[in-house]
N, C-alpha and C. Protein backbone atom coordinates (compact mmCIF):
# COMPACT_ATOMS: atom_id res chain seq x y z
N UNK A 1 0.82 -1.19 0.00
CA UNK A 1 0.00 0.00 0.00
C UNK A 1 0.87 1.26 0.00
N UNK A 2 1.90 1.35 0.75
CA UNK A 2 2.87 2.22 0.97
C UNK A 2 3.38 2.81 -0.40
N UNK A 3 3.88 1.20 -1.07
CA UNK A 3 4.09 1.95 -2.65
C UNK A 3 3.48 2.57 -3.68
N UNK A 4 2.35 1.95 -3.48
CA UNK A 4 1.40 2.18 -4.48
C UNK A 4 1.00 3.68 -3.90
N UNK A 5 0.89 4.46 -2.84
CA UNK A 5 0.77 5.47 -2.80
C UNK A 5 1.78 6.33 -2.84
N UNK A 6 3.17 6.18 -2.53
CA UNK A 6 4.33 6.62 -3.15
C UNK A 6 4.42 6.91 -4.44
N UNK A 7 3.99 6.20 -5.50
CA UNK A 7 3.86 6.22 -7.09
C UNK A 7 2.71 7.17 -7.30
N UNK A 8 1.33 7.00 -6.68
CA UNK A 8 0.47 8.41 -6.67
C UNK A 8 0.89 9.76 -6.31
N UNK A 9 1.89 9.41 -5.46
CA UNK A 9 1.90 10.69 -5.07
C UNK A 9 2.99 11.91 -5.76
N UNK A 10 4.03 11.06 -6.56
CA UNK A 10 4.69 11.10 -8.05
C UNK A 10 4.11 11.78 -8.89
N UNK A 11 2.82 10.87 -9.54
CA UNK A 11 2.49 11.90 -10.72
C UNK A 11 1.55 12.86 -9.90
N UNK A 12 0.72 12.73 -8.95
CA UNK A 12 0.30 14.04 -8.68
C UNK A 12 1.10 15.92 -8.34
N UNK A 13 2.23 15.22 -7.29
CA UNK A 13 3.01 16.35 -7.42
C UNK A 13 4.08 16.82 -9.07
N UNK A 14 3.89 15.72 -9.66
CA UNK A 14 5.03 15.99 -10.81
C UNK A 14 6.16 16.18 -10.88
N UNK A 15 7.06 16.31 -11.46
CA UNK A 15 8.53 16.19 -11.33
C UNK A 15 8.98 17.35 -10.72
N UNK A 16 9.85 17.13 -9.91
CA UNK A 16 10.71 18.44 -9.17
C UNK A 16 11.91 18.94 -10.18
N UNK A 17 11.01 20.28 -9.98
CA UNK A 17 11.74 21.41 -10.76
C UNK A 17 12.19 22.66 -9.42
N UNK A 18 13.67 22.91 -9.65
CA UNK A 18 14.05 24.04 -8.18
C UNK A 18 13.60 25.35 -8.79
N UNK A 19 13.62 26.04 -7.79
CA UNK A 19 13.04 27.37 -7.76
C UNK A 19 14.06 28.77 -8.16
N UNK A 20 15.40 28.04 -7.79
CA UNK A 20 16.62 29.07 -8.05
C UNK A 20 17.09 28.91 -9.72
N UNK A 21 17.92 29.56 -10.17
CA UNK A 21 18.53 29.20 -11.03
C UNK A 21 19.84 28.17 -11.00
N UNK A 22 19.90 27.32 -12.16
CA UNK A 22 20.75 26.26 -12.31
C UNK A 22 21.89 26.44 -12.59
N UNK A 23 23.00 26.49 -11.29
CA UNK A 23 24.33 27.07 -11.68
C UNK A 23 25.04 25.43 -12.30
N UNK A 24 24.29 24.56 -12.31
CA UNK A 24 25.31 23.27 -12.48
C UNK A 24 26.36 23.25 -13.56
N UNK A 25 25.98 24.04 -14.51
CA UNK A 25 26.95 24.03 -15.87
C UNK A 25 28.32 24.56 -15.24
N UNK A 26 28.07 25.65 -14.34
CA UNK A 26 29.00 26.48 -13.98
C UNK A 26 30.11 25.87 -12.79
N UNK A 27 29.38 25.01 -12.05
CA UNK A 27 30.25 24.37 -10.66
C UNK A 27 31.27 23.33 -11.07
N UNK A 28 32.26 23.22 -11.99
CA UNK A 28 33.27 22.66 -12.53
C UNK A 28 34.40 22.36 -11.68
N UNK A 29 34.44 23.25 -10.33
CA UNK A 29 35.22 23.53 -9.60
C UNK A 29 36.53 24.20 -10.17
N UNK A 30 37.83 23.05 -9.93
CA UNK A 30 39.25 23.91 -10.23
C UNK A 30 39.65 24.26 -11.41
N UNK A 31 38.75 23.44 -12.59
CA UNK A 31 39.22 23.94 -14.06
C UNK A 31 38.59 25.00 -14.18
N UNK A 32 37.15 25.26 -14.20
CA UNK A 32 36.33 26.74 -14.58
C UNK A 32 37.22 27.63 -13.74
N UNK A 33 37.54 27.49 -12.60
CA UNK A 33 38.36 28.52 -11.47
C UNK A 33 39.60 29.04 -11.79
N UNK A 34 40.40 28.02 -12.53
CA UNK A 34 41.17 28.20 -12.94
C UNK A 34 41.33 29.36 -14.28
N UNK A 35 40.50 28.84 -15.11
CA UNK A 35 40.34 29.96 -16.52
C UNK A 35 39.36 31.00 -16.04
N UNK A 36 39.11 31.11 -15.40
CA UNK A 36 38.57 32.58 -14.71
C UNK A 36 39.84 33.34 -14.11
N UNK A 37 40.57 32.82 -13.76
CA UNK A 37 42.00 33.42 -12.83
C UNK A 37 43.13 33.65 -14.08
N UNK A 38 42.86 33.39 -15.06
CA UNK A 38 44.48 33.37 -16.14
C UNK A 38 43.40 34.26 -17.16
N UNK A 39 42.02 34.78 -17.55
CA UNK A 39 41.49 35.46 -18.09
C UNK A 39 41.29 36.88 -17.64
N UNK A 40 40.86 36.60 -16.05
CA UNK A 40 40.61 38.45 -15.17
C UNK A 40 42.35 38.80 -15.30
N UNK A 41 43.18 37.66 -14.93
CA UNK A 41 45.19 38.24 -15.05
C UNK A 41 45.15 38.77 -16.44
N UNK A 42 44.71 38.16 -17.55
CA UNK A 42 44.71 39.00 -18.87
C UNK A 42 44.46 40.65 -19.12
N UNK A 43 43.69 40.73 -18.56
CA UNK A 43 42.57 41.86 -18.56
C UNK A 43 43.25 42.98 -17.52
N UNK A 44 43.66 42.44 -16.64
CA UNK A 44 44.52 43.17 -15.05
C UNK A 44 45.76 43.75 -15.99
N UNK A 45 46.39 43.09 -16.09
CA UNK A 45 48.01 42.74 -17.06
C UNK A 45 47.84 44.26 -18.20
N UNK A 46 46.75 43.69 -19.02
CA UNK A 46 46.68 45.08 -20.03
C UNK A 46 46.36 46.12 -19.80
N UNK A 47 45.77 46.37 -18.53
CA UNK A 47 45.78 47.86 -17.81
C UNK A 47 46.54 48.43 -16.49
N UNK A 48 47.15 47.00 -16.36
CA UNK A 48 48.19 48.08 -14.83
C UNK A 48 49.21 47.25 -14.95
N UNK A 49 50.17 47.04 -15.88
CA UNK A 49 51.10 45.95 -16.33
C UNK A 49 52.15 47.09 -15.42
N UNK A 50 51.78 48.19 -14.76
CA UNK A 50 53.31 49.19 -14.08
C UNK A 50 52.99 49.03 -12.92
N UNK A 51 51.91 47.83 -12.56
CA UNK A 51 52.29 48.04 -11.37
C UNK A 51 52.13 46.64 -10.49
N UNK A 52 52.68 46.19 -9.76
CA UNK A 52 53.00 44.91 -9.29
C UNK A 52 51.10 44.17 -8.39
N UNK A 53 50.58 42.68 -8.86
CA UNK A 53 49.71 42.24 -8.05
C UNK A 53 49.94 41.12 -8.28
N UNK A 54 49.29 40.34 -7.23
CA UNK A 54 48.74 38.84 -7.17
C UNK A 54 47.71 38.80 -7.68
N UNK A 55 47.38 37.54 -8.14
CA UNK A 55 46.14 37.17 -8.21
C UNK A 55 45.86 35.31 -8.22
N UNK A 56 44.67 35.21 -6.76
CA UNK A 56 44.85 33.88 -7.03
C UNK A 56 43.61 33.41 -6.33
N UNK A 57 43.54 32.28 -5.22
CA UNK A 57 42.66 32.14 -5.03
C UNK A 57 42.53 31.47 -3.44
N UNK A 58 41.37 31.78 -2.68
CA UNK A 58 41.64 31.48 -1.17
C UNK A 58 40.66 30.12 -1.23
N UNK A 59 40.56 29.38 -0.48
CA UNK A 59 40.39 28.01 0.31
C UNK A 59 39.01 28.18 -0.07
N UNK A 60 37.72 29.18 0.02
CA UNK A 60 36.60 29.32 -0.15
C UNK A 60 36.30 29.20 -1.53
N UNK A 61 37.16 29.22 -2.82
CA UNK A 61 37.23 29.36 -3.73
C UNK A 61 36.56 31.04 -4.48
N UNK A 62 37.12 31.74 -4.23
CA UNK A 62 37.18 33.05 -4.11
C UNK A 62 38.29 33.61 -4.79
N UNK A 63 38.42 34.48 -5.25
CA UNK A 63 39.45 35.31 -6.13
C UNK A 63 40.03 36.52 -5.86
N UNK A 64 41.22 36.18 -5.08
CA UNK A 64 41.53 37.51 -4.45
C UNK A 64 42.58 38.42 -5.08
N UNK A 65 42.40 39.54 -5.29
CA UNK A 65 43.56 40.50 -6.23
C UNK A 65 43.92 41.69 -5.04
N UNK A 66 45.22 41.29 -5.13
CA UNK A 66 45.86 42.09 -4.29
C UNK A 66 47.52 42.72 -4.77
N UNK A 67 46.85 44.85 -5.20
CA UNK A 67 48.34 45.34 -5.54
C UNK A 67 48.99 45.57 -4.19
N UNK A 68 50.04 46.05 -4.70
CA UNK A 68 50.88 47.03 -4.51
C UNK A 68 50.52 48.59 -3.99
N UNK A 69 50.68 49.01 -2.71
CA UNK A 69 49.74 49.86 -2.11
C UNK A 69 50.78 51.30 -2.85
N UNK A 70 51.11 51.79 -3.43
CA UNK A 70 52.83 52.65 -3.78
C UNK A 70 52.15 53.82 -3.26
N UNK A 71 51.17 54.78 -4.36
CA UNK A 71 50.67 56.35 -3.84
C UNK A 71 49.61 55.91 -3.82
N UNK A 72 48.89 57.42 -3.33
CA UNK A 72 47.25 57.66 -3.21
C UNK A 72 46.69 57.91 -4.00
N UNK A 73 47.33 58.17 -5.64
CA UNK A 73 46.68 58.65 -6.74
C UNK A 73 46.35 57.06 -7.54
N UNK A 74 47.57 55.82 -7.17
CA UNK A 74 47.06 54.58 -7.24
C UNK A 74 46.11 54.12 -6.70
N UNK A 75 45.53 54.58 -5.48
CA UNK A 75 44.66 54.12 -4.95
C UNK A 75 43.29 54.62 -5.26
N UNK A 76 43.09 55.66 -5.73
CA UNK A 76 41.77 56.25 -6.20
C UNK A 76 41.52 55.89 -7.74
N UNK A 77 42.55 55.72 -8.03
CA UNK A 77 42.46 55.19 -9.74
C UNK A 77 41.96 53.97 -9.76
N UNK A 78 42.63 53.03 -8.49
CA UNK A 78 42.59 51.72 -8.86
C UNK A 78 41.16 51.42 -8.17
N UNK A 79 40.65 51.47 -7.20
CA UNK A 79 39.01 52.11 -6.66
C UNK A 79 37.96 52.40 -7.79
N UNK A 80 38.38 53.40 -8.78
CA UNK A 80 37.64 53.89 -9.69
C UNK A 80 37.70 52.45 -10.62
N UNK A 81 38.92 51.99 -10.91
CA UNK A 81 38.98 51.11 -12.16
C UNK A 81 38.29 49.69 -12.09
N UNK A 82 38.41 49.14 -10.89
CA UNK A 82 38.13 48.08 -10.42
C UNK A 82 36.44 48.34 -10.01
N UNK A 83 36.01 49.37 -9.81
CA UNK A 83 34.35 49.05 -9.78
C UNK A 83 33.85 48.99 -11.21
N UNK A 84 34.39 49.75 -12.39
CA UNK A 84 33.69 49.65 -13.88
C UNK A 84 33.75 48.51 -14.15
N UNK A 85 35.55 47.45 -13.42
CA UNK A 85 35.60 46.43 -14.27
C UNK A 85 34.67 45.49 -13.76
N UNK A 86 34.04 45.30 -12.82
CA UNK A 86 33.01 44.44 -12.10
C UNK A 86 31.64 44.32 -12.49
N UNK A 87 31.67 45.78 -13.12
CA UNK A 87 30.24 46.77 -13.79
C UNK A 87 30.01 45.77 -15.05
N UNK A 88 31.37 46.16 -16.00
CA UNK A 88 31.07 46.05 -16.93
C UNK A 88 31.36 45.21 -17.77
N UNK A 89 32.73 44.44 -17.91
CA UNK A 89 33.41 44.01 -18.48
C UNK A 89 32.91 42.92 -18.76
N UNK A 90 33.39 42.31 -20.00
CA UNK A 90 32.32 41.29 -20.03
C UNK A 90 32.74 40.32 -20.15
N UNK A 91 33.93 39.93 -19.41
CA UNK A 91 34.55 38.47 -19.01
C UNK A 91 34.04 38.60 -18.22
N UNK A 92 33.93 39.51 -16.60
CA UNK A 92 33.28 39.31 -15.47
C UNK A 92 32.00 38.38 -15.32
N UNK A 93 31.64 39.52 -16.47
CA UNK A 93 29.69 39.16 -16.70
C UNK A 93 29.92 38.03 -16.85
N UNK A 94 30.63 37.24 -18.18
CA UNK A 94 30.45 35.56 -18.94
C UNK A 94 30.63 34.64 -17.26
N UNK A 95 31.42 34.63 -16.52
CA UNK A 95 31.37 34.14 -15.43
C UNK A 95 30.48 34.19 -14.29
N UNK A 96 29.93 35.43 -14.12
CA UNK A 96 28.99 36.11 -13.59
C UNK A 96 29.97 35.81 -12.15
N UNK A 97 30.75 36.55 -11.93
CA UNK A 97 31.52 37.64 -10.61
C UNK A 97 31.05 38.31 -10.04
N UNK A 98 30.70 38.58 -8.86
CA UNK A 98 30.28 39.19 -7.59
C UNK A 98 31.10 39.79 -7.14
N UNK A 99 31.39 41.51 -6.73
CA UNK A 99 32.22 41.46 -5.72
C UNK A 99 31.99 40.70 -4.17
N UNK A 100 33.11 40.45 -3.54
CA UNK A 100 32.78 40.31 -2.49
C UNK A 100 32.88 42.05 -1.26
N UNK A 101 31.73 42.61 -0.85
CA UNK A 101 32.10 43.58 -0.15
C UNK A 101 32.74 44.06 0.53
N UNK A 102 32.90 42.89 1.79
CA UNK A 102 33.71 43.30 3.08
C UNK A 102 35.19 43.17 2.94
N UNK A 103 35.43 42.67 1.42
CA UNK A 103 37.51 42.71 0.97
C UNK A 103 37.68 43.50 -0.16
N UNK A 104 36.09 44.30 -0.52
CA UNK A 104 36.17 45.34 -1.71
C UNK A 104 36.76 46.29 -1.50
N UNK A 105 38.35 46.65 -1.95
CA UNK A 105 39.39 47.91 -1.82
C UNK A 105 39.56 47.63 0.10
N UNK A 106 39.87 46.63 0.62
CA UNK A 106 40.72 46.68 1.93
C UNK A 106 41.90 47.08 1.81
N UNK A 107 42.12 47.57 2.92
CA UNK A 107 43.49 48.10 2.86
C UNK A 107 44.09 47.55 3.95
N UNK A 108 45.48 47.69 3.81
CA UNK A 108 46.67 47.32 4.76
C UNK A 108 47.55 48.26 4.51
N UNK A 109 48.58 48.34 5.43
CA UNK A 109 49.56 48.91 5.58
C UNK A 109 50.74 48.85 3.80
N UNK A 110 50.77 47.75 3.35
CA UNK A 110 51.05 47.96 1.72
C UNK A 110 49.90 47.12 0.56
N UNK A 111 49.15 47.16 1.28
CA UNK A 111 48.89 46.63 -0.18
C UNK A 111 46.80 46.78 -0.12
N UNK A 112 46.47 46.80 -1.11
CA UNK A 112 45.50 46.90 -1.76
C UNK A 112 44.33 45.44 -1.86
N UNK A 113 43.44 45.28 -1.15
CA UNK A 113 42.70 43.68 -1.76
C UNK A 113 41.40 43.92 -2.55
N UNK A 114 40.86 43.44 -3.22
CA UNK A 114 39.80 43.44 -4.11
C UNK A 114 39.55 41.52 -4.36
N UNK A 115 38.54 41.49 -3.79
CA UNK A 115 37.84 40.16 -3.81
C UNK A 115 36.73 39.85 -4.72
N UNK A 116 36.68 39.08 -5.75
CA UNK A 116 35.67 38.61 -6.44
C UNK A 116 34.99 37.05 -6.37
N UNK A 117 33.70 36.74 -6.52
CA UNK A 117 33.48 35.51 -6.20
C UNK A 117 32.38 34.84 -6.97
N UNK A 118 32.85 33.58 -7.50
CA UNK A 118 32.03 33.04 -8.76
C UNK A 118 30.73 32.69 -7.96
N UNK A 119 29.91 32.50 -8.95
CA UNK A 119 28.13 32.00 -8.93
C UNK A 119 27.96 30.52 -7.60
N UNK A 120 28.81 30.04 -7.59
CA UNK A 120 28.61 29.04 -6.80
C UNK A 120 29.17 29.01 -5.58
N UNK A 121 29.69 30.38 -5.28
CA UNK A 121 30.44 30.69 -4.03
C UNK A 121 29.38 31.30 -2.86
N UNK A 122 28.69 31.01 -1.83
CA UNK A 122 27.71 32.01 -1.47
C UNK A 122 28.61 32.99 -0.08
N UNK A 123 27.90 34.33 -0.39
CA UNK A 123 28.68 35.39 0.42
C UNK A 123 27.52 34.81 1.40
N UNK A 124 28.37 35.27 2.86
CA UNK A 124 28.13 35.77 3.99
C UNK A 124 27.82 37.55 4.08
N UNK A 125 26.57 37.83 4.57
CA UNK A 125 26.28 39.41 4.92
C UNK A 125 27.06 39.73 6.00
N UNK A 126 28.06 40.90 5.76
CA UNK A 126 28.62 41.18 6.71
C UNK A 126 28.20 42.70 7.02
N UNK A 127 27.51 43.32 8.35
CA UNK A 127 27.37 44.82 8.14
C UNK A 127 28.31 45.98 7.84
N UNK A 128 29.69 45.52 7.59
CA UNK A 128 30.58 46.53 7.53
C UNK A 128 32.20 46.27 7.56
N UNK A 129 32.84 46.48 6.57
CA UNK A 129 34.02 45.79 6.54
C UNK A 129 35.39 45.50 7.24
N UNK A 130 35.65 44.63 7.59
CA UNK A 130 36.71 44.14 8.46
C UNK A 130 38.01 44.71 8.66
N UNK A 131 38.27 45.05 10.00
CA UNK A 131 39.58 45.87 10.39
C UNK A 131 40.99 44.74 10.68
């Protein structure tokens, strides 16, 4: 009896369909992660090739870019440059990149962080960014 109402209860509800969108194409893990990290270095490379960064990736699978802190006129440039490229660019978009907020333009004593994070990464809300 058990089954036979198990099998009713099948086609009445109908097949499960989720409610979010389907990142599965996208969750490849270290290869997609990988050509996301040697494509945004492309793109980095042809506009601030004068000035020294990392770029790689933390344990969360997250994408962290971090210059060279040198002047303050680097730092408002690179602020300005790094929000269009998040805006607009459309390698970002093809991946669909998030900043992450609370490591958006952190600062340290030398150096600069800017955090980005693919579709299958989920942020934590943080009210305000970390000292």
């Amino acid at each position: 009896m058990r089954t036979k109402w198990l099998e009713e209860s099948k086609i009445v509800n109908g097949e499960f369909k989720p409610a979010f969108k389907d990142w599965s194409l996208l969750v490849a893990g270290w290869t997609l992660l990988i050509e996301i990290l040697e494509e945004v270095k492309k793109v980095l490379l042809a506009d601030w090739n004068d000035i020294n960064f990392v770029i790689g990736t933390n344990p969360e699978e997250m994408i962290e870019i971090k210059f060279d802190q040198q002047t303050q006129d680097i730092e408002k440039g690179l602020e300005i440059y790094m929000n269009n490229l998040i805006s607009s660019n459309s390698i970002i978009r093809r991946y669909g990149l998030r900043r992450v907020p609370y490591y958006w333009g952190f600062k340290d004593t030398t150096h600069i962080y800017y955090m980005v994070a693919p579709p299958w990464v989920r942020l934590l809300v943080v009210s305000s960014k970390l000292n």
